[in-house]
Protein backbone atom coordinates (compact mmCIF):
# COMPACT_ATOMS: atom_id res chain seq x y z
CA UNK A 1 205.75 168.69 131.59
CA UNK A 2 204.42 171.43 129.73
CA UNK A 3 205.88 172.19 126.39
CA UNK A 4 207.68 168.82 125.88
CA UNK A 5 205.55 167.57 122.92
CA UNK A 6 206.90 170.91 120.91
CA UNK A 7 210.41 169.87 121.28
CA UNK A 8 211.59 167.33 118.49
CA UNK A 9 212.90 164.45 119.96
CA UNK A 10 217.09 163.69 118.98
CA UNK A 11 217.58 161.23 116.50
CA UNK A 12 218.78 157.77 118.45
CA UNK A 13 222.56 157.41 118.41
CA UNK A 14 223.43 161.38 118.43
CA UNK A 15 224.02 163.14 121.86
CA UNK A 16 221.35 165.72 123.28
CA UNK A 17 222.39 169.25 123.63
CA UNK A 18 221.68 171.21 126.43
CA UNK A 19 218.11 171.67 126.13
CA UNK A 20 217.19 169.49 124.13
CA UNK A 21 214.32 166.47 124.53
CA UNK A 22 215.89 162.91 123.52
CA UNK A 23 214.77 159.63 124.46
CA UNK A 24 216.27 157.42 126.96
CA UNK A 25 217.70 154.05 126.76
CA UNK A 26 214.65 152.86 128.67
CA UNK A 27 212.17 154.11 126.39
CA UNK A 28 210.78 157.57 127.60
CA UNK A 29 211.41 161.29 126.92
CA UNK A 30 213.57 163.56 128.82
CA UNK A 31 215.47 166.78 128.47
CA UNK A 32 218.89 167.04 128.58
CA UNK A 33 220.13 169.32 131.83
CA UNK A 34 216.74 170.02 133.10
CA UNK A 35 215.55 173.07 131.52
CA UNK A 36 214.63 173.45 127.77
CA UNK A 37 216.62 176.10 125.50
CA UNK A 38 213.97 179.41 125.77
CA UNK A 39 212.87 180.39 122.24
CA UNK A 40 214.43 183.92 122.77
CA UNK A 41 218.18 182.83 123.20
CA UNK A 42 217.62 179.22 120.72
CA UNK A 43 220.80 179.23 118.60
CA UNK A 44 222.10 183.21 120.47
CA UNK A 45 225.01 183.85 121.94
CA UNK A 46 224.66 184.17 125.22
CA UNK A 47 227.10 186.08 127.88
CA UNK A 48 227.83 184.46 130.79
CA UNK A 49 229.73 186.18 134.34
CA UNK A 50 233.28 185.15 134.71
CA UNK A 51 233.93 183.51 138.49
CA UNK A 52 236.18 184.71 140.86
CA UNK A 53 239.45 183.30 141.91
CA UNK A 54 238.51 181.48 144.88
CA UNK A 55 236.21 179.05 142.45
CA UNK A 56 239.14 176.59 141.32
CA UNK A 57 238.93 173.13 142.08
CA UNK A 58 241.62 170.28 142.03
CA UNK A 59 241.56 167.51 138.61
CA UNK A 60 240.92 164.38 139.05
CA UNK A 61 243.72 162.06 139.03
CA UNK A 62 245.40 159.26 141.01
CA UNK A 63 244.49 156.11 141.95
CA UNK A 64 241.80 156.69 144.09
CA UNK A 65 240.16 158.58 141.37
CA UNK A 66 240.02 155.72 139.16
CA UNK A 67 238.97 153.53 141.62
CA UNK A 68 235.72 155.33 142.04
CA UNK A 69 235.54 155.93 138.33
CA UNK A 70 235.61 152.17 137.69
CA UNK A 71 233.57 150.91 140.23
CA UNK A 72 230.80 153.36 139.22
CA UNK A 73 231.15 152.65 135.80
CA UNK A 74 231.14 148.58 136.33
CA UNK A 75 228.01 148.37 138.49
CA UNK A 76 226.27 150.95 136.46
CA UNK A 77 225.55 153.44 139.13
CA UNK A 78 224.70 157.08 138.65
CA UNK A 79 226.67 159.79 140.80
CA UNK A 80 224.98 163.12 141.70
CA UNK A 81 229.02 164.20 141.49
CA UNK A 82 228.58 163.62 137.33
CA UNK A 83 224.90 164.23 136.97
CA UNK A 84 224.86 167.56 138.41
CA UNK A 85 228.47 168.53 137.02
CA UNK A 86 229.85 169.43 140.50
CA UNK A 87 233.05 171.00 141.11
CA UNK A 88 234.52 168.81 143.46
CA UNK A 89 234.46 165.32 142.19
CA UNK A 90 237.86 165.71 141.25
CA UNK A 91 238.55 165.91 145.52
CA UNK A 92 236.10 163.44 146.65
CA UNK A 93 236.76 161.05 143.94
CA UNK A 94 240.56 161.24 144.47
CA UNK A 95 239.92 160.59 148.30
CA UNK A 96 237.65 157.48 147.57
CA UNK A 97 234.22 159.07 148.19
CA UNK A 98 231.63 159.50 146.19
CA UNK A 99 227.53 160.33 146.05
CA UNK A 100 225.77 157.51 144.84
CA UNK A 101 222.40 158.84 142.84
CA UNK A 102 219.45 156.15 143.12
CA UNK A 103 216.70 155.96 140.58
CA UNK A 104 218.14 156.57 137.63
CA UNK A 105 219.68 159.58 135.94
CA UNK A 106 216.00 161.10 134.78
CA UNK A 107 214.40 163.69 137.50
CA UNK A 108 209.64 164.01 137.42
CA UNK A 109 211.38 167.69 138.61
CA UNK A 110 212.65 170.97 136.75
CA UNK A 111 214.32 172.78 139.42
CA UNK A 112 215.54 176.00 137.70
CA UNK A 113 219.20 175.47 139.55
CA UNK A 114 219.87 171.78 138.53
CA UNK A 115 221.49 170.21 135.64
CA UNK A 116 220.02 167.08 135.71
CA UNK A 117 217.91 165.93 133.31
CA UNK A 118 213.83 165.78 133.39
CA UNK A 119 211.21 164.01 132.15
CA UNK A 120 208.75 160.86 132.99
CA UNK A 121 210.54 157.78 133.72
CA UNK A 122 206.45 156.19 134.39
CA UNK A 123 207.71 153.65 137.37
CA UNK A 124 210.87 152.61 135.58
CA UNK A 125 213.34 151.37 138.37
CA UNK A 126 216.35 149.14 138.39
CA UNK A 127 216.19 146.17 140.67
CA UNK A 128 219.43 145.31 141.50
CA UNK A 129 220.39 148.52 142.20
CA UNK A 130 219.99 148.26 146.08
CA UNK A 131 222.43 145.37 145.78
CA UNK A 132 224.85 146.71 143.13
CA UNK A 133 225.39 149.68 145.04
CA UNK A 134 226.24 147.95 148.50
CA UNK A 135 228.78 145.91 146.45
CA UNK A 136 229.90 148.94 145.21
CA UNK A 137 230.29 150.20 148.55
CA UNK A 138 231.72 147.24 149.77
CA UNK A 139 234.71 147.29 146.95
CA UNK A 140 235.46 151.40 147.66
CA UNK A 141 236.20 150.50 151.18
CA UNK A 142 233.85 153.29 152.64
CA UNK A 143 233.50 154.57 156.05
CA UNK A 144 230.63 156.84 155.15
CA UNK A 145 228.90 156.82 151.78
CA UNK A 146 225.56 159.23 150.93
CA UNK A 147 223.02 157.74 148.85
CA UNK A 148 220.85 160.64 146.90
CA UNK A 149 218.64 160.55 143.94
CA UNK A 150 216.56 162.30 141.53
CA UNK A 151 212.68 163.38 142.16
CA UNK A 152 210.64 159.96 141.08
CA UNK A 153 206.77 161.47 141.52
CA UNK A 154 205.87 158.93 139.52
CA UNK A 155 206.08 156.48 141.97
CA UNK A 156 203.40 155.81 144.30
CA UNK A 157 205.42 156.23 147.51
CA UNK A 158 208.52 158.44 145.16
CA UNK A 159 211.40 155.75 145.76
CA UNK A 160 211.14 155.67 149.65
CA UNK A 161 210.94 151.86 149.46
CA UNK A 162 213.29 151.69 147.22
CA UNK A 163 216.00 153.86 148.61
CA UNK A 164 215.63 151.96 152.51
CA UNK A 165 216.03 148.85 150.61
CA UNK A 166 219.28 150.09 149.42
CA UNK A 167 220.17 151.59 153.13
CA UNK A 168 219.44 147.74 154.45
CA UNK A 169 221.49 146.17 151.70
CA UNK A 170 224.68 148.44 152.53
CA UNK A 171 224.12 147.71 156.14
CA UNK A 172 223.95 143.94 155.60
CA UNK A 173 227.21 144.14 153.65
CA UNK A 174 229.44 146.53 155.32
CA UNK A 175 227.47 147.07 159.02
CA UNK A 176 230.12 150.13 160.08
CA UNK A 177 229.81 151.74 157.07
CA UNK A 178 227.42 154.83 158.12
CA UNK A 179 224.70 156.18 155.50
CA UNK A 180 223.49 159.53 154.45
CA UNK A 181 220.42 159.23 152.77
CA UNK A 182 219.99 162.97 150.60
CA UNK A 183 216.29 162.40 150.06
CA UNK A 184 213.34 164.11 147.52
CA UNK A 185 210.39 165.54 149.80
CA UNK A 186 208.33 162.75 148.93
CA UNK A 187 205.57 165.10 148.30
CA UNK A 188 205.35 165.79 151.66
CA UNK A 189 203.89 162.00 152.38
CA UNK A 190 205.49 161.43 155.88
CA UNK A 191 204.97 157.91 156.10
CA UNK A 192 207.65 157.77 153.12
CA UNK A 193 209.67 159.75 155.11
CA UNK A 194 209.17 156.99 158.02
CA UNK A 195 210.33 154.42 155.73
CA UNK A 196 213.51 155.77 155.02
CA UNK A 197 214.29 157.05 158.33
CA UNK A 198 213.54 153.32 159.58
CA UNK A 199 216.08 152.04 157.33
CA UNK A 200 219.45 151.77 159.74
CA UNK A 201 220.70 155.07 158.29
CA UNK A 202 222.71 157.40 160.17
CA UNK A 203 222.03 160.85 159.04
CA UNK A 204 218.63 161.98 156.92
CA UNK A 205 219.07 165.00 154.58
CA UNK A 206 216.95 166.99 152.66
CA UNK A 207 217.34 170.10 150.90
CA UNK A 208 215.67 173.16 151.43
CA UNK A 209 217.95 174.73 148.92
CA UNK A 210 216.94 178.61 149.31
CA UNK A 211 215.31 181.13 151.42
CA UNK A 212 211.73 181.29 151.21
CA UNK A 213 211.12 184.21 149.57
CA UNK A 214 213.40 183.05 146.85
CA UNK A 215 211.87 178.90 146.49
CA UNK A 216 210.08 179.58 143.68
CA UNK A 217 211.56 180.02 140.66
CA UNK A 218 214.17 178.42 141.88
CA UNK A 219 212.63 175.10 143.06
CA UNK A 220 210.36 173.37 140.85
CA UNK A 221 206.63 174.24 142.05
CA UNK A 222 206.04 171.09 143.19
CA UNK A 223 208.34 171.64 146.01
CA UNK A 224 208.27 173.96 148.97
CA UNK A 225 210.08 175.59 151.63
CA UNK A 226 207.58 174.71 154.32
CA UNK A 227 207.38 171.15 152.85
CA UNK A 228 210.77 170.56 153.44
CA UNK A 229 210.25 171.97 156.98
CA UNK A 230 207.81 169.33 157.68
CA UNK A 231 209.68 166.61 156.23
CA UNK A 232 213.41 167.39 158.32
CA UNK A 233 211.09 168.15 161.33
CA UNK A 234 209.03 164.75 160.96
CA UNK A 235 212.30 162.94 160.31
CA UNK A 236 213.64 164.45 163.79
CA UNK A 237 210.32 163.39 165.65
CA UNK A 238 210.32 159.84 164.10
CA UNK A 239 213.97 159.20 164.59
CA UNK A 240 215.64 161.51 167.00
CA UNK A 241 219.10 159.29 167.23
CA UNK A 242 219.51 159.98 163.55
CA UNK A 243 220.90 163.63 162.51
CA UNK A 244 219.52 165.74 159.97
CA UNK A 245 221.04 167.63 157.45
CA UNK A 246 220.00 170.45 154.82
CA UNK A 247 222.07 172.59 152.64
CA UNK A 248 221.43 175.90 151.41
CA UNK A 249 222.89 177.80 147.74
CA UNK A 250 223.84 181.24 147.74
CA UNK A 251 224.31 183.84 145.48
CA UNK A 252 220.90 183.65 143.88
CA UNK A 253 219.87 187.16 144.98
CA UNK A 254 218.92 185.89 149.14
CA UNK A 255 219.86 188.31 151.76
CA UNK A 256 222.44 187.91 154.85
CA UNK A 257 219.13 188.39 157.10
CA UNK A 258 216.93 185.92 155.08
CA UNK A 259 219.79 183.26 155.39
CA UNK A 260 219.72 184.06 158.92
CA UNK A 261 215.89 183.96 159.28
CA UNK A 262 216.45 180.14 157.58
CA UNK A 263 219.28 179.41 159.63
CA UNK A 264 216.50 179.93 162.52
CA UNK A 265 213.42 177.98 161.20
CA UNK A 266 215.72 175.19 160.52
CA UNK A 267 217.05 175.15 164.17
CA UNK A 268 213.43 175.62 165.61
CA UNK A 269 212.83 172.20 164.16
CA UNK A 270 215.91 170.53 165.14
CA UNK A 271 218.42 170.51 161.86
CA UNK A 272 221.43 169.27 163.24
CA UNK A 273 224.11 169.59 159.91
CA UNK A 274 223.86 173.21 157.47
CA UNK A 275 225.81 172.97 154.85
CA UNK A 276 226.39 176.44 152.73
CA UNK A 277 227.58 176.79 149.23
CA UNK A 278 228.23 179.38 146.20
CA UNK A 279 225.28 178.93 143.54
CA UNK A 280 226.87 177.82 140.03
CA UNK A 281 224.96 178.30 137.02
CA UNK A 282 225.29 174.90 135.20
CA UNK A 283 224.10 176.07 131.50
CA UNK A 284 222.71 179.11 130.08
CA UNK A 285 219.55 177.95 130.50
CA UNK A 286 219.41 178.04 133.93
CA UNK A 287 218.84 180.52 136.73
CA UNK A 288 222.12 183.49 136.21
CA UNK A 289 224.10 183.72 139.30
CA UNK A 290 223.51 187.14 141.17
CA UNK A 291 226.52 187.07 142.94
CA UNK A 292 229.52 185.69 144.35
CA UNK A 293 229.37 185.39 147.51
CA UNK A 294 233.47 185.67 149.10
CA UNK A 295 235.30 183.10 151.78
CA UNK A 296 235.04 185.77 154.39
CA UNK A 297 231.07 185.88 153.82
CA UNK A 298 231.19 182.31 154.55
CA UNK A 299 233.09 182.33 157.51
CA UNK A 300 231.00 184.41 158.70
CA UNK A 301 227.83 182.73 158.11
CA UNK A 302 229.55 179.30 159.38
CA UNK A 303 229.91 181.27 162.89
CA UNK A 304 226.49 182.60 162.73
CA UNK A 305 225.71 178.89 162.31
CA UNK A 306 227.51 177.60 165.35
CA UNK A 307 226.11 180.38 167.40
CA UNK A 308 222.66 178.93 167.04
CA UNK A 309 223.55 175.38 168.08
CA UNK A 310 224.59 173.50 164.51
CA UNK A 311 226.59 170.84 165.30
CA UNK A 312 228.44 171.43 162.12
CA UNK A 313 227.68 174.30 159.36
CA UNK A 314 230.27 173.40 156.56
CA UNK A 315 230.25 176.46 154.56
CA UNK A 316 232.63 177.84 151.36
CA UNK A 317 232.53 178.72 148.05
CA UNK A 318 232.58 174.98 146.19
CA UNK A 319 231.03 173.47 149.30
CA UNK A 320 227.54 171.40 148.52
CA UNK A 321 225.32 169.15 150.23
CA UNK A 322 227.31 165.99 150.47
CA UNK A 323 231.24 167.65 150.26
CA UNK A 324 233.21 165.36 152.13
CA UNK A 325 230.32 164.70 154.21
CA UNK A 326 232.14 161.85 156.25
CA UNK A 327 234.01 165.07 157.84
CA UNK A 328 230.86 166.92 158.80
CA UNK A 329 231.38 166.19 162.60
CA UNK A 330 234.76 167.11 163.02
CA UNK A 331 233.62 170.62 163.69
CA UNK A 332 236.41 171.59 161.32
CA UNK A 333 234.54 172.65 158.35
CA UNK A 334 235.51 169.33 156.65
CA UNK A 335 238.88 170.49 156.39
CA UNK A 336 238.37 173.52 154.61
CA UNK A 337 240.98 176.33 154.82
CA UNK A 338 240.08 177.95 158.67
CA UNK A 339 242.42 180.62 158.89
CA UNK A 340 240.10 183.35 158.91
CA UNK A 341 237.37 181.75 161.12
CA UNK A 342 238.61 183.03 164.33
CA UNK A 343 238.67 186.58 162.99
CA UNK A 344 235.50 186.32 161.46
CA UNK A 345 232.91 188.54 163.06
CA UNK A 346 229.03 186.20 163.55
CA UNK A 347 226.48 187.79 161.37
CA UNK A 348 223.37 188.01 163.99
């Protein structure tokens, strides 16, 4: 990663700030959130836009809430729901789901939208992971459970061993439990993709995360919007009994038509499950929303969905990639408020 070695690293035992490059419990660099602290706003004041009412979302709290908390925290697990500070883990935690995140907590990626942290964990993995999180599983009592993880380019095959091993092990222990896998690109190697898609799982996801004009900045150069093309379609080809899913942020400057012209190339290759959310800007140092896209703009992009053949488009404000994902086939948008869908006119 360019620029790392002129960032002092934190002292051991003091937390990272955003920004900041600290070393890991495993031995190797990272920065906290992602994205380095630019020189030009280092120790500023920086103004950032106020959200709009709709963006609330429920505490956690309640049993099931702890349940997830401790399980997670027992079997040493990372959640994309905490590692990427979403909005709803208050919601899916209370309800007894959650994302497990694979790999560790350390992403080879700098996507300019995600708060997760980067560096080089150089082929670090955890062993009993596969089996700690089908325990896990097994204790939450899960009808549907999506496995994600960070970006591991420094593996030879980027984790795709590692996350069907995990796939298999869940399967072994709870056999009707069904399994999203939220996959990296894998560099576009689609005999990685095989090996995942081979696994047992039920539904393969990857995201393409933005229209195409838009890809880069926002994704990390590495990946691509006709990568991830290749990799859904491949998936589709290899497997066709199992789904596939992508999920697309808005509000980072896209047009209604480029959305739609996405919307299309994902269809042409057989994307079966859209999901559509409201881009959140997770620190300062990350991409500024351009806008806040309402409900009624999402209603109508859920029926412009439908209209090409989705089986599902779940689309709202808070919605991401795995929200309440064991609901994406009730062709209810997951339970989201629906009052205005019949109104809503299809953008074509």
């Amino acid at each position: 990663m360019s620029g790392l070695k002129d960032i002092p690293v934190v002292t051991a035992g003091v937390a990272p700030r955003s920004g900041e490059k600290y070393r890991t419990a495993q031995g190797f660099s990272a920065i906290k959130d992602g994205i380095k602290t630019p020189a030009s706003t280092a120790g500023g004041a920086v103004t950032r836009t106020g959200k709009p009412r709709w963006l609330k979302a429920p505490l956690g709290g309640g049993a099931g809430y702890e349940t997830v908390r401790r399980t997670v925290r027992e079997h040493r697990l990372a959640t994309v729901c905490e590692e990427a500070k979403c909005p709803n883990i208050g919601e899916c935690w209370s309800a007894g789901t959650a994302t497990i995140m694979l790999m560790g907590e350390v992403c080879t990626r700098a996507c300019r939208f995600c708060s997760v942290d980067t560096g080089n964990p150089r082929g670090w993995l955890d062993a009993d992971e596969p089996q700690n999180a089908a325990r896990s599983v097994e204790l939450m009592k899960l009808g549907y459970v999506v496995l994600t993880s960070v970006d591991r380019d420094d593996l030879p095959d980027g984790g795709a061993a590692h996350f069907a091993a995990t796939v298999r092990a869940i399967k072994a222990r709870c056999p009707q439990t069904a399994v999203e896998a939220l996959t990296p690109d894998f560099s576009g190697m689609l005999r990685d993709v095989e090996t995942v898609v081979e696994s047992g799982l039920d539904v393969f996801a990857q995201n393409i995360e933005t229209v195409r004009r838009l890809t880069h900045p926002v994704r990390d150069p590495r990946a691509g919007y006709d990568q991830t093309l290749a990799v859904l379609a491949h998936a589709k080809r290899h497997r066709s009994a199992v789904l596939t899913k992508t999920s697309l942020m808005l509000g980072l400057g896209e047009t209604d038509a480029e959305v739609l012209e996405t919307m299309d190339d994902l269809r042409r290759i057989g994307v079966d499950l859209l999901t559509l959310g409201q881009y959140l800007q997770p620190t300062v140092n990350h991409l500024p929303v351009a806008r806040f896209v309402s409900p009624d703009e999402f209603d109508a992009l859920r029926a412009a969905a439908l209209e090409r053949g989705f089986r599902e488009c779940v689309s709202g404000p808070l919605v991401r990639s795995s929200y309440r994902a064991e609901r994406a086939l009730q062709g209810n948008n997951a339970g989201l408020d629906n009052a205005r869908l019949a109104a809503a006119a299809p953008l074509r």
